[in-house]
PDB file of N, CA and C in Angstrom:
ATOM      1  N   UNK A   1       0.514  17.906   9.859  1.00  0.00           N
ATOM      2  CA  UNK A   1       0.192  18.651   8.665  1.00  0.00           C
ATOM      3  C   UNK A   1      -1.291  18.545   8.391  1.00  0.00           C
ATOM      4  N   UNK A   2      -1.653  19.486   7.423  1.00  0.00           N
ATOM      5  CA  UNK A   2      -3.344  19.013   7.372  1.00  0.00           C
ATOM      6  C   UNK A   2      -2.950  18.697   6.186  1.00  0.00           C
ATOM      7  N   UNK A   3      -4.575  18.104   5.972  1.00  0.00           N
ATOM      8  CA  UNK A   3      -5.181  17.290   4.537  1.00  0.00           C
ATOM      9  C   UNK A   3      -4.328  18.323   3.235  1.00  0.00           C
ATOM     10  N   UNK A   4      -3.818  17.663   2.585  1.00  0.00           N
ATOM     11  CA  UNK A   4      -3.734  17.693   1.155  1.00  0.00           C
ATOM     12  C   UNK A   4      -1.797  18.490   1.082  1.00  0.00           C
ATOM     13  N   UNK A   5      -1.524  19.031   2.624  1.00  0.00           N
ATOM     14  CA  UNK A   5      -0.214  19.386   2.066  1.00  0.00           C
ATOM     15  C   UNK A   5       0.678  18.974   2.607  1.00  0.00           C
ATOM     16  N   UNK A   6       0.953  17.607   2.782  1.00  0.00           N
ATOM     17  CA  UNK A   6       2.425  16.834   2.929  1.00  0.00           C
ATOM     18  C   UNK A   6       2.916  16.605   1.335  1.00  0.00           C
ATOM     19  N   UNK A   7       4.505  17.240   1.278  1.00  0.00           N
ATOM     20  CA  UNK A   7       4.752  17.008  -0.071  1.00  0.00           C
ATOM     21  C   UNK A   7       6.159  15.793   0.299  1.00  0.00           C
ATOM     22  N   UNK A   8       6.808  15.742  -0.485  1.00  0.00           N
ATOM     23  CA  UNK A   8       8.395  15.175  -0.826  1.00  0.00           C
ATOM     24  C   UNK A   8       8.637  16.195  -1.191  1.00  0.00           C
ATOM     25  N   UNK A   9      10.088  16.518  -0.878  1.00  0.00           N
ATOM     26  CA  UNK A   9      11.139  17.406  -1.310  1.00  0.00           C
ATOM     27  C   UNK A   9      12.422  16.566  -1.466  1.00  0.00           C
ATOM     28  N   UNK A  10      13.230  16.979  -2.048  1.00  0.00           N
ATOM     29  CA  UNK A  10      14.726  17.056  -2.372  1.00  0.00           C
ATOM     30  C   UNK A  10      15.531  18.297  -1.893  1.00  0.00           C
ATOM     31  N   UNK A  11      16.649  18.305  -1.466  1.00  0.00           N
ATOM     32  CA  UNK A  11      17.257  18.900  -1.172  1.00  0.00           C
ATOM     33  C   UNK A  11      19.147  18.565  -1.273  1.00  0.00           C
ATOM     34  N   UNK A  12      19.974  19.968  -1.557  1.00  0.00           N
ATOM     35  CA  UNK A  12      21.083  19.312  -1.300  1.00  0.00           C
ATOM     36  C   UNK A  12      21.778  18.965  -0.061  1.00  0.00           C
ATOM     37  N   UNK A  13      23.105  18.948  -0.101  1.00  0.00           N
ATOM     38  CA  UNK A  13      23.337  18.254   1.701  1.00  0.00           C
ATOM     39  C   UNK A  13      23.370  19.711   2.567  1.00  0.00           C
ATOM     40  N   UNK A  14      23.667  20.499   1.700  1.00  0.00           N
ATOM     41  CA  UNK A  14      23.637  22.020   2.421  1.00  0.00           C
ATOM     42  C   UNK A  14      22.403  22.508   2.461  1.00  0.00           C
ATOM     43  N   UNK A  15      21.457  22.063   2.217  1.00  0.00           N
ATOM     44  CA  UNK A  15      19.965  22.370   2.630  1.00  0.00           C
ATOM     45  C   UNK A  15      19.791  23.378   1.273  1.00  0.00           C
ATOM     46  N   UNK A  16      20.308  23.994   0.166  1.00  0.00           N
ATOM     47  CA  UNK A  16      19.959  24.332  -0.976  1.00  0.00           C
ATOM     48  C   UNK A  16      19.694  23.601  -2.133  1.00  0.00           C
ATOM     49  N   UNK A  17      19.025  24.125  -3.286  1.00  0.00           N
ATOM     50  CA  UNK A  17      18.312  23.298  -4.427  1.00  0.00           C
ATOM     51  C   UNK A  17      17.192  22.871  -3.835  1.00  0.00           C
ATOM     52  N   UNK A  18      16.621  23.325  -2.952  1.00  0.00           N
ATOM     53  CA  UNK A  18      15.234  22.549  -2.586  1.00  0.00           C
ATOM     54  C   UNK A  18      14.471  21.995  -4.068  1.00  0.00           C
ATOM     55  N   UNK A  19      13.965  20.835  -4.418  1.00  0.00           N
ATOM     56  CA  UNK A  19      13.062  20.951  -5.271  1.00  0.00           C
ATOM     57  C   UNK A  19      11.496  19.627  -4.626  1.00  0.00           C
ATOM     58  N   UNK A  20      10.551  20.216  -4.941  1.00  0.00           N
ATOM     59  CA  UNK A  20       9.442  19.546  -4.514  1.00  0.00           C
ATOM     60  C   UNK A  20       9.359  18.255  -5.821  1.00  0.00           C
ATOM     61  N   UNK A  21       9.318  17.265  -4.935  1.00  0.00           N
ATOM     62  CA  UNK A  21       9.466  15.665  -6.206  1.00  0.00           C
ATOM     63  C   UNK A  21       7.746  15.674  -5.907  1.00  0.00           C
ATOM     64  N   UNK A  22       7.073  15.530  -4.973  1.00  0.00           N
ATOM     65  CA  UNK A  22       5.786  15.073  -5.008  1.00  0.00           C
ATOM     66  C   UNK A  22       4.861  15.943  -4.228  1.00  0.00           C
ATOM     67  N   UNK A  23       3.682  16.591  -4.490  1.00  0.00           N
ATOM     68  CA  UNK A  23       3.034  18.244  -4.094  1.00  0.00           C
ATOM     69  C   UNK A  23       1.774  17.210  -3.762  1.00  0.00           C
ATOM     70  N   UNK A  24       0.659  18.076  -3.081  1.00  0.00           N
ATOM     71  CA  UNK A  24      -0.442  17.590  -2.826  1.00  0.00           C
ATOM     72  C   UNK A  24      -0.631  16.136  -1.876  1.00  0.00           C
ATOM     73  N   UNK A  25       0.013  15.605  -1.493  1.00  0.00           N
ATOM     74  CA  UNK A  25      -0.253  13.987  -0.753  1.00  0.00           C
ATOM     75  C   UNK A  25      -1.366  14.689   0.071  1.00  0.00           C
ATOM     76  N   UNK A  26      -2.298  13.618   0.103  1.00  0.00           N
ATOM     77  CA  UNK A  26      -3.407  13.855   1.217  1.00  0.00           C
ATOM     78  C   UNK A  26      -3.411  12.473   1.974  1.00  0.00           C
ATOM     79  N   UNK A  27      -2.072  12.332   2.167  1.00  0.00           N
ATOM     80  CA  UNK A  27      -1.608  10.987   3.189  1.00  0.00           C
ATOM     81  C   UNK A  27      -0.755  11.493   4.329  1.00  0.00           C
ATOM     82  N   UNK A  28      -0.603  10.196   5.392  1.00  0.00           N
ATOM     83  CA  UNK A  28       0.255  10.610   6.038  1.00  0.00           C
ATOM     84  C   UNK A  28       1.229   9.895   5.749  1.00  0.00           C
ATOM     85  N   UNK A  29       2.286  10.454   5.282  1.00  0.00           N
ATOM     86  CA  UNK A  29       3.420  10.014   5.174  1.00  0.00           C
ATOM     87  C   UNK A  29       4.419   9.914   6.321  1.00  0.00           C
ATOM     88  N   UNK A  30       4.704   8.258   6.704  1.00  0.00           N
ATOM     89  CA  UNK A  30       5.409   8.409   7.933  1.00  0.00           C
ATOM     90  C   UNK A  30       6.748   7.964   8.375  1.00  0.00           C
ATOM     91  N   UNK A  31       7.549   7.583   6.733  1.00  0.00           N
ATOM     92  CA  UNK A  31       8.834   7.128   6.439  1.00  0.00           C
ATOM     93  C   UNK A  31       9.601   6.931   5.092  1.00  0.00           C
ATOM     94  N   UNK A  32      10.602   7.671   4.917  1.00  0.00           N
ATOM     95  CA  UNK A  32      11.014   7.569   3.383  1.00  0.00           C
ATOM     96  C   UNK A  32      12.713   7.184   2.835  1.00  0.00           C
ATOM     97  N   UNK A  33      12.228   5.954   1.883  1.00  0.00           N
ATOM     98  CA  UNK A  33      13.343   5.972   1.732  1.00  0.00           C
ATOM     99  C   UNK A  33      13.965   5.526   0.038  1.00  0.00           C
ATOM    100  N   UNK A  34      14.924   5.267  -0.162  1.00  0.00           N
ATOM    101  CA  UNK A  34      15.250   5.454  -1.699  1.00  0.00           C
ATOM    102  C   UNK A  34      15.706   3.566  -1.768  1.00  0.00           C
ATOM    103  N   UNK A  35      14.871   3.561  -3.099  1.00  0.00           N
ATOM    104  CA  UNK A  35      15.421   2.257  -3.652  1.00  0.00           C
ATOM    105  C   UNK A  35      15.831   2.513  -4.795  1.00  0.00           C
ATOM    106  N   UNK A  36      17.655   2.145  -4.587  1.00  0.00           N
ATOM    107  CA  UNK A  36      19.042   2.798  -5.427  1.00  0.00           C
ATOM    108  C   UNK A  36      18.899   2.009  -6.721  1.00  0.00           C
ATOM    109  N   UNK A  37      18.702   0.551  -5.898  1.00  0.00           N
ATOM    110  CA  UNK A  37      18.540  -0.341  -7.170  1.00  0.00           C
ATOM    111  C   UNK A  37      17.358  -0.025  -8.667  1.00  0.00           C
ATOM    112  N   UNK A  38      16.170   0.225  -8.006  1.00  0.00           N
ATOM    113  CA  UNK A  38      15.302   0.862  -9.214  1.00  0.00           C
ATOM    114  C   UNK A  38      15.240   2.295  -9.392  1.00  0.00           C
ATOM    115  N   UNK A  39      15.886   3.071  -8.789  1.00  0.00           N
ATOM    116  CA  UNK A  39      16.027   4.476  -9.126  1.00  0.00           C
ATOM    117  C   UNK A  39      14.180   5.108  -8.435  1.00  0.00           C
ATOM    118  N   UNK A  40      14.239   4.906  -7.094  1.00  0.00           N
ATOM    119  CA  UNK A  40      12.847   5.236  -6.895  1.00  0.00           C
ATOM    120  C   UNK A  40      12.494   5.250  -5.636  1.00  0.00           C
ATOM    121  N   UNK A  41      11.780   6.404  -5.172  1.00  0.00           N
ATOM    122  CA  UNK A  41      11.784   6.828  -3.404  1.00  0.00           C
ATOM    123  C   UNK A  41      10.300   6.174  -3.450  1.00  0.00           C
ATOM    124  N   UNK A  42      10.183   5.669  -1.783  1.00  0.00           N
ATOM    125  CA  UNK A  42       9.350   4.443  -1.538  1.00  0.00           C
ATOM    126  C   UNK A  42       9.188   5.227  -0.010  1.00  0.00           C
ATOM    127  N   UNK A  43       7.858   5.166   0.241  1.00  0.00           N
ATOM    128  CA  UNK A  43       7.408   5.399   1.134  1.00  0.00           C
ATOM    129  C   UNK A  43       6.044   4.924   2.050  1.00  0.00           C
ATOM    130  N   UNK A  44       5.598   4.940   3.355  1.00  0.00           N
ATOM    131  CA  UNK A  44       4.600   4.548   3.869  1.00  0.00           C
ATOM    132  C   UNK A  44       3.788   5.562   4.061  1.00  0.00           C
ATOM    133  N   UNK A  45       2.330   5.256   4.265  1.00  0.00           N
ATOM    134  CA  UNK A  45       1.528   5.958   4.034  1.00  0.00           C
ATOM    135  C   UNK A  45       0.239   5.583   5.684  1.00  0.00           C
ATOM    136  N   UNK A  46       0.632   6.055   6.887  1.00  0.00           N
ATOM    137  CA  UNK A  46      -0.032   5.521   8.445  1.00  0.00           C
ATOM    138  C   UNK A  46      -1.697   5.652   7.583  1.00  0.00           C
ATOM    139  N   UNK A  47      -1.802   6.607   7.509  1.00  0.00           N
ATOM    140  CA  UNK A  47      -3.508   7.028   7.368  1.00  0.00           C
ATOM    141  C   UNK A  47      -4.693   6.071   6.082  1.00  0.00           C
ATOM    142  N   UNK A  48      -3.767   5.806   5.229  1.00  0.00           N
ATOM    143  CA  UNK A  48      -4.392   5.116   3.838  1.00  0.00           C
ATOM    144  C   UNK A  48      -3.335   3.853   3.806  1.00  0.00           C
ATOM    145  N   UNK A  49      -2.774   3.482   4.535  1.00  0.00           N
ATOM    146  CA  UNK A  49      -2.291   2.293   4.799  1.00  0.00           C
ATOM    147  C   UNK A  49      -1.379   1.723   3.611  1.00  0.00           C
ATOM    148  N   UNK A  50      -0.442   2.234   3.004  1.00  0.00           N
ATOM    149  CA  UNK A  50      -0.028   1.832   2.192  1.00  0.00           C
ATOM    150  C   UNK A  50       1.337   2.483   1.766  1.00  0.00           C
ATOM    151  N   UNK A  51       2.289   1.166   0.661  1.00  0.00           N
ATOM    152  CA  UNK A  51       3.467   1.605   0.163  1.00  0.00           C
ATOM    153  C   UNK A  51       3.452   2.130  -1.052  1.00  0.00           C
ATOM    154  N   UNK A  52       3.874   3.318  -0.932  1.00  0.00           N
ATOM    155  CA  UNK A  52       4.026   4.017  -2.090  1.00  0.00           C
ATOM    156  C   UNK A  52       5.457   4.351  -2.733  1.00  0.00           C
ATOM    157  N   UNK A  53       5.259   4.732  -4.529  1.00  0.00           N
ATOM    158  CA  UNK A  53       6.907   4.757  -4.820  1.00  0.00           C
ATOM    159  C   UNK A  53       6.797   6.072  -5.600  1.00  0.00           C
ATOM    160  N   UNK A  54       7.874   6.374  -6.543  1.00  0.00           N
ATOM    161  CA  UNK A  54       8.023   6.957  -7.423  1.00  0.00           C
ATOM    162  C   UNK A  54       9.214   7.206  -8.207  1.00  0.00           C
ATOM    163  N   UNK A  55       9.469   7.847  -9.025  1.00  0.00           N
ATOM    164  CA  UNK A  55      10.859   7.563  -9.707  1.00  0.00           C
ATOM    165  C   UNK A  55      11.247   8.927  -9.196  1.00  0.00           C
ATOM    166  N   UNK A  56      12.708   8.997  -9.322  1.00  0.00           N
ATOM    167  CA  UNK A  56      13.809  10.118  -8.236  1.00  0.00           C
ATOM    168  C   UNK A  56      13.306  11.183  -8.293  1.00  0.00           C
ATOM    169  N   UNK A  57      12.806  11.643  -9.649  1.00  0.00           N
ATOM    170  CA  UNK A  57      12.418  12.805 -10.159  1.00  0.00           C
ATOM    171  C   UNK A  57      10.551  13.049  -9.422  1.00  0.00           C
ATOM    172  N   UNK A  58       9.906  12.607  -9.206  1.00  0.00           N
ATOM    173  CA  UNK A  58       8.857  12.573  -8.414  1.00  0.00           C
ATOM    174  C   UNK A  58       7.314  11.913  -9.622  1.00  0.00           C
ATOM    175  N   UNK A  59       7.820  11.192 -10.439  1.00  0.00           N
ATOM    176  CA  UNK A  59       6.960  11.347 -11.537  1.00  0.00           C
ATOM    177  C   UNK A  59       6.483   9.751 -11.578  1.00  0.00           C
ATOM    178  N   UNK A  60       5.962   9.210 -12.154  1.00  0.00           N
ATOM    179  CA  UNK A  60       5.548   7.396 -12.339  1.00  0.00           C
ATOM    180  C   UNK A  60       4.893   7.508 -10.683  1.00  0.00           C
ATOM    181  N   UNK A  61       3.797   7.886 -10.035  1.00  0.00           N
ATOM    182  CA  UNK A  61       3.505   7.456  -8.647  1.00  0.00           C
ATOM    183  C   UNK A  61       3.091   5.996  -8.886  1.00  0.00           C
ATOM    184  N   UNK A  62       3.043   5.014  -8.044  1.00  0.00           N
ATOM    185  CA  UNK A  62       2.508   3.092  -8.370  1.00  0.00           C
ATOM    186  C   UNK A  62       2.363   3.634  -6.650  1.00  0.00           C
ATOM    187  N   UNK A  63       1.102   3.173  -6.448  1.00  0.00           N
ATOM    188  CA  UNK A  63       0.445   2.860  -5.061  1.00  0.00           C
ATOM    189  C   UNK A  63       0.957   0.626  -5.101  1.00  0.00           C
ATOM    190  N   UNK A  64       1.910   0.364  -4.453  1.00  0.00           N
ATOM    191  CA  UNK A  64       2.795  -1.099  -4.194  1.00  0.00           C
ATOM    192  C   UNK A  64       1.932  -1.977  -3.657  1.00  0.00           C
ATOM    193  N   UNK A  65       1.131  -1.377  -2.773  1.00  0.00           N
ATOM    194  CA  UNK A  65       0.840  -2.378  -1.842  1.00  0.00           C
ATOM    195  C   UNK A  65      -0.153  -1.905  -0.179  1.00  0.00           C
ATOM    196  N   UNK A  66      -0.949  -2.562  -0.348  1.00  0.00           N
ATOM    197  CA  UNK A  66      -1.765  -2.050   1.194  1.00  0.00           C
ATOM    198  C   UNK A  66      -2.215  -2.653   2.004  1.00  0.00           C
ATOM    199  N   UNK A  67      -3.466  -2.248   2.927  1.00  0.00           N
ATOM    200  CA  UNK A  67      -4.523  -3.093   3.616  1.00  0.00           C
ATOM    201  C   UNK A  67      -4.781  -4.298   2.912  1.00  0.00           C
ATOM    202  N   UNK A  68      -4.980  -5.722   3.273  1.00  0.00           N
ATOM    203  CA  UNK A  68      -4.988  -5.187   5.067  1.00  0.00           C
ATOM    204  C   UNK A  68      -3.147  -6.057   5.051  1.00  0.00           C
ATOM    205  N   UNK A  69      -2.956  -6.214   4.219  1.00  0.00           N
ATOM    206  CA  UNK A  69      -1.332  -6.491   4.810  1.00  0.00           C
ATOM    207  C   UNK A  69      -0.131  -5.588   5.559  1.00  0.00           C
ATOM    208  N   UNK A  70      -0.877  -4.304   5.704  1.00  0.00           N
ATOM    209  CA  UNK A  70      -0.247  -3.266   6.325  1.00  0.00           C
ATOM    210  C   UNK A  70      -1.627  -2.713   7.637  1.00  0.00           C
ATOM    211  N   UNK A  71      -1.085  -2.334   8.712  1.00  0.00           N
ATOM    212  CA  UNK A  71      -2.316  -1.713   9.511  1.00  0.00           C
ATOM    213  C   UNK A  71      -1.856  -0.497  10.103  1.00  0.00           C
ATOM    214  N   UNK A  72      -0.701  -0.182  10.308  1.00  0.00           N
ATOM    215  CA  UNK A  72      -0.095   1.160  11.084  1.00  0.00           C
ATOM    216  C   UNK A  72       1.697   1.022  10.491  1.00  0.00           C
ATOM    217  N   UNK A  73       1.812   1.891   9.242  1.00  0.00           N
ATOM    218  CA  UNK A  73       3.388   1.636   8.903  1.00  0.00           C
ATOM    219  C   UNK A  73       3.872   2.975   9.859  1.00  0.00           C
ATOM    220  N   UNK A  74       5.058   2.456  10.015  1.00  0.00           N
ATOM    221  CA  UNK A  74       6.058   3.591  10.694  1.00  0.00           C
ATOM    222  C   UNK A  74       7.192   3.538   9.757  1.00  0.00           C
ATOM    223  N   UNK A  75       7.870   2.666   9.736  1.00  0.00           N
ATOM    224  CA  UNK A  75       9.240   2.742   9.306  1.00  0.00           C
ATOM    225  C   UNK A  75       9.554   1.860   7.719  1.00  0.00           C
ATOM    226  N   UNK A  76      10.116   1.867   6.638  1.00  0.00           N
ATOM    227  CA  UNK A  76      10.111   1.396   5.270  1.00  0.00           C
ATOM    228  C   UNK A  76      11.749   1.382   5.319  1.00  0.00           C
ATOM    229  N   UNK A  77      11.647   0.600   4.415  1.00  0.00           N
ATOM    230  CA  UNK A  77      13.482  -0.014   4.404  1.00  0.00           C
ATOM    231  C   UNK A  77      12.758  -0.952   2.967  1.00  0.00           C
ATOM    232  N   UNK A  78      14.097  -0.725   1.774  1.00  0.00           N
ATOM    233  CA  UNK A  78      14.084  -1.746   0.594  1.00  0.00           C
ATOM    234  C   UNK A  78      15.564  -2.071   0.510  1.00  0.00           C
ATOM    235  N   UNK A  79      15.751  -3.421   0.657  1.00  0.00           N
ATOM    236  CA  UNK A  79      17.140  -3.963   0.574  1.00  0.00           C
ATOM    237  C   UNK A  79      16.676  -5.437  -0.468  1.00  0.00           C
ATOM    238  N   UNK A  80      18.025  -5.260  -1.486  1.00  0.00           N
ATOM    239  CA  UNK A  80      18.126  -6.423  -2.458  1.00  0.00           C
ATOM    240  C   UNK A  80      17.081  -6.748  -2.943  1.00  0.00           C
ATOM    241  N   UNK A  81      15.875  -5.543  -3.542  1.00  0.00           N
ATOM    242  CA  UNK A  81      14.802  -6.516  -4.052  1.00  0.00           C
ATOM    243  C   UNK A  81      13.850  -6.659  -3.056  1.00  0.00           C
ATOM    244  N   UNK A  82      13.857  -6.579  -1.902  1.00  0.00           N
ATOM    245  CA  UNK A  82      12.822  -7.092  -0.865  1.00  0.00           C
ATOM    246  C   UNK A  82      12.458  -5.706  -0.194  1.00  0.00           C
ATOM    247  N   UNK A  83      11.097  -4.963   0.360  1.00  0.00           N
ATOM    248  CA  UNK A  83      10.479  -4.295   1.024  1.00  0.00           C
ATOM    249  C   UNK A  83      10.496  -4.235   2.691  1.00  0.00           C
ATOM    250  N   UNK A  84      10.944  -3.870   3.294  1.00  0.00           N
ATOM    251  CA  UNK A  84      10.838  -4.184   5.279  1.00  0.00           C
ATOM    252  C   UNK A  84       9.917  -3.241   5.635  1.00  0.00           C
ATOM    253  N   UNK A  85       8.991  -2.997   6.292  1.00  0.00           N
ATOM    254  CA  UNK A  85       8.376  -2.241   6.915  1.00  0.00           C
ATOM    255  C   UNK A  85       7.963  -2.412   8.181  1.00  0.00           C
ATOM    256  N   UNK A  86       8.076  -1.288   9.402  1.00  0.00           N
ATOM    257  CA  UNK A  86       7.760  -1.797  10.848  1.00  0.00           C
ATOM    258  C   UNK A  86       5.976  -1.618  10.835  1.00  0.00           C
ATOM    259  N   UNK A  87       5.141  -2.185  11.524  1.00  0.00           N
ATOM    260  CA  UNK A  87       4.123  -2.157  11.782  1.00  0.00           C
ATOM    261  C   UNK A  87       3.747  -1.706  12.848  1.00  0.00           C
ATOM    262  N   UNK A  88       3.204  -0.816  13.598  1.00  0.00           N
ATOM    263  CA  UNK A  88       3.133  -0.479  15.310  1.00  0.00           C
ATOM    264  C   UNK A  88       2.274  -1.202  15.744  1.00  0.00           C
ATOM    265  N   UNK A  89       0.498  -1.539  14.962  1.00  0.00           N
ATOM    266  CA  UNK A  89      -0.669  -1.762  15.234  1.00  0.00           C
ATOM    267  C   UNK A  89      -0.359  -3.928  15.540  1.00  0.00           C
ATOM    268  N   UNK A  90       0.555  -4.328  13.884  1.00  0.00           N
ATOM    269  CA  UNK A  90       1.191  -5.748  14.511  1.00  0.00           C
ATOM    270  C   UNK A  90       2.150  -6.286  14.884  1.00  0.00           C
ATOM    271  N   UNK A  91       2.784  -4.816  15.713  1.00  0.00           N
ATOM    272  CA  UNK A  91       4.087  -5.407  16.470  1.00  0.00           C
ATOM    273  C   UNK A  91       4.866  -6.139  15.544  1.00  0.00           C
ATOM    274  N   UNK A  92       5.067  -5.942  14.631  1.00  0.00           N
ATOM    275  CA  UNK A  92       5.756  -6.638  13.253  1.00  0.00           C
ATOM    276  C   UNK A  92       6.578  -5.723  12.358  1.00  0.00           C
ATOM    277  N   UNK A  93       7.814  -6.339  12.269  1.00  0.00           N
ATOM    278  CA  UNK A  93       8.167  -6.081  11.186  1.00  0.00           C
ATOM    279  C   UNK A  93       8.079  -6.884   9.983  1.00  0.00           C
ATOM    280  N   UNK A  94       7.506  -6.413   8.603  1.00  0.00           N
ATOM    281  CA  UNK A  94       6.986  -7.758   7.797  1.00  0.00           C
ATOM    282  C   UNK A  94       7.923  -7.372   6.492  1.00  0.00           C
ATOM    283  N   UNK A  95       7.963  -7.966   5.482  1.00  0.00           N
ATOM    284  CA  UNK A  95       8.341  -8.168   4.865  1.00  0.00           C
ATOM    285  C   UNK A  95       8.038  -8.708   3.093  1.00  0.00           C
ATOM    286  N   UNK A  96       8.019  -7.822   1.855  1.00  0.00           N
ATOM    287  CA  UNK A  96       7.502  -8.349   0.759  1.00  0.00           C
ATOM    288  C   UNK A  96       8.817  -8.429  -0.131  1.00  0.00           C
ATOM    289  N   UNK A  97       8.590  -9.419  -1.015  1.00  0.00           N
ATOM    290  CA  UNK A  97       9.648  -9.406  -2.076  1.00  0.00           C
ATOM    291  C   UNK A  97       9.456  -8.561  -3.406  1.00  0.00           C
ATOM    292  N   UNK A  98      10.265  -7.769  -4.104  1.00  0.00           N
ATOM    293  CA  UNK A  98       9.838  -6.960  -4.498  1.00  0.00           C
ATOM    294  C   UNK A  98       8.428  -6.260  -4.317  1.00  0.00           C
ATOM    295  N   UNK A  99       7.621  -6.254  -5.007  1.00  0.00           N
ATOM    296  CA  UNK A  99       6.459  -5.061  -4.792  1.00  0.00           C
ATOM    297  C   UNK A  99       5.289  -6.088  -4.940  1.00  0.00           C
ATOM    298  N   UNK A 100       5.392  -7.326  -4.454  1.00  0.00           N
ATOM    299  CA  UNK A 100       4.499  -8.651  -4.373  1.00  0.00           C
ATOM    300  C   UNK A 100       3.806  -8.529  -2.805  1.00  0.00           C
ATOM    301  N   UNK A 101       2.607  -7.896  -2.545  1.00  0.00           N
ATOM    302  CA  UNK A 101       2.103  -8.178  -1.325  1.00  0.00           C
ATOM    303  C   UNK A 101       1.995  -9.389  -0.934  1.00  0.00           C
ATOM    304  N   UNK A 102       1.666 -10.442  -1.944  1.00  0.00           N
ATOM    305  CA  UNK A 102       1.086 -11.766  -1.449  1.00  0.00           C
ATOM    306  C   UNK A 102       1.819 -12.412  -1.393  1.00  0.00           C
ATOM    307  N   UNK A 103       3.365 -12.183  -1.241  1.00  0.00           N
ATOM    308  CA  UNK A 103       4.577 -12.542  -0.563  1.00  0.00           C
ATOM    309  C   UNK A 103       4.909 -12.436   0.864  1.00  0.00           C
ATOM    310  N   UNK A 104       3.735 -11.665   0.764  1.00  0.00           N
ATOM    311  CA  UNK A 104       4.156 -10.849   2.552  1.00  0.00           C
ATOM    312  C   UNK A 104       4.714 -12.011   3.642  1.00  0.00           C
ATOM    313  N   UNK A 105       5.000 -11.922   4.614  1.00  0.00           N
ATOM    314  CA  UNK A 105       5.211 -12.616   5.610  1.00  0.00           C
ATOM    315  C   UNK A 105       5.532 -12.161   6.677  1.00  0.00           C
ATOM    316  N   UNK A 106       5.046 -12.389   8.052  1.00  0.00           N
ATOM    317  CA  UNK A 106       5.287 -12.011   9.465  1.00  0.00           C
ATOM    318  C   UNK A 106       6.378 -12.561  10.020  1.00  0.00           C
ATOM    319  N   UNK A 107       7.622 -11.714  10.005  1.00  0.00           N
ATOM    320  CA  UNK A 107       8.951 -12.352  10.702  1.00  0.00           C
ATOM    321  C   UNK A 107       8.633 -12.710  12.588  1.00  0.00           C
ATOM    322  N   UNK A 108       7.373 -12.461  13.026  1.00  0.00           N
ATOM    323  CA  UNK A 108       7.616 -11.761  14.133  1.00  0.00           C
ATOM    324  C   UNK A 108       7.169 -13.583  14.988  1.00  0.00           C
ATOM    325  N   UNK A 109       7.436 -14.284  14.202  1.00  0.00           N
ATOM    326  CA  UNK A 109       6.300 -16.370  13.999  1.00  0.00           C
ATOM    327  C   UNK A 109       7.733 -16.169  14.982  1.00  0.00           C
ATOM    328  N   UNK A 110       9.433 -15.895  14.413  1.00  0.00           N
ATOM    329  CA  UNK A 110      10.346 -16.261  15.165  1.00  0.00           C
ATOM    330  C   UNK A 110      10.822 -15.642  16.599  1.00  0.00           C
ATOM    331  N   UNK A 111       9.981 -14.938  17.228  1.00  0.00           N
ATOM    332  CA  UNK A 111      10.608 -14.123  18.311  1.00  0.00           C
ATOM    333  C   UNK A 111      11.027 -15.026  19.136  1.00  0.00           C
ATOM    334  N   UNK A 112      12.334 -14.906  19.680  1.00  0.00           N
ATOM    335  CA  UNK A 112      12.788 -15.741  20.963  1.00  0.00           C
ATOM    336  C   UNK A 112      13.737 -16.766  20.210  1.00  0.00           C
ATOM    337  N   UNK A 113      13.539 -16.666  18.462  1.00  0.00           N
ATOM    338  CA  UNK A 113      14.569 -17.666  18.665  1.00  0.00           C
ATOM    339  C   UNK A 113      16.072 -17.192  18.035  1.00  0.00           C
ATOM    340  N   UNK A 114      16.917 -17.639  18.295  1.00  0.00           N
ATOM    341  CA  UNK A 114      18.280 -17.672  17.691  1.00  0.00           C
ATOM    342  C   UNK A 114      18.979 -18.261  16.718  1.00  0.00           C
ATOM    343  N   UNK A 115      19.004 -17.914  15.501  1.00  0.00           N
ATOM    344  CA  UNK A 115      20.104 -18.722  14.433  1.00  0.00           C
ATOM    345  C   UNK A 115      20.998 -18.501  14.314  1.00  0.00           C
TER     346      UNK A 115
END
């Protein structure tokens, strides 16, 4: 896409009701997903390095969290309160508790082992 028109949309499961939740991003948006628990779509951002949210309706934007605890997001996942995101650039998938960067932590210390 170029600069300034990646949006969010909504849609129903039949691909009607389109409605645009978020217009203008001049990011790259490169994974999206819904956190049920706070009522609010959460997404990564490859180019400006960062997690972004908003409420269902596309409104309250909160920029969560960024550089340099993020360097190349691909993939976003929020389960129980906690943030997952894959990293390509640190081979990591890392991890924040709620919307606390300086929680962060590199799961990737355990590779190889088994619990």
């Amino acid at each position: 896409w170029e600069p300034d028109s990646a949006v969010i949309r909504s849609a129903r499961m039949d691909g009607s009701k389109v409605n645009t939740l978020v217009s203008r991003l001049s990011t790259w948006p490169t994974d999206i997903t819904i956190d049920y628990q706070n009522g609010r779509v959460v997404w990564v951002d490859a180019r400006d390095k960062l997690v972004v949210s908003s409420k269902l309706d596309g409104t309250d934007i909160k920029y969560i969290f960024g550089s340099p605890r993020i360097s190349y997001p691909l993939a976003i996942a929020v389960w129980y309160g906690s943030t997952y995101w894959a990293d390509l650039h640190m081979s990591a998938v890392k991890v924040a508790e709620g919307t606390n960067a300086f929680d962060t932590f590199d799961g990737g210390d355990q590779r190889g082992q088994h619990h």
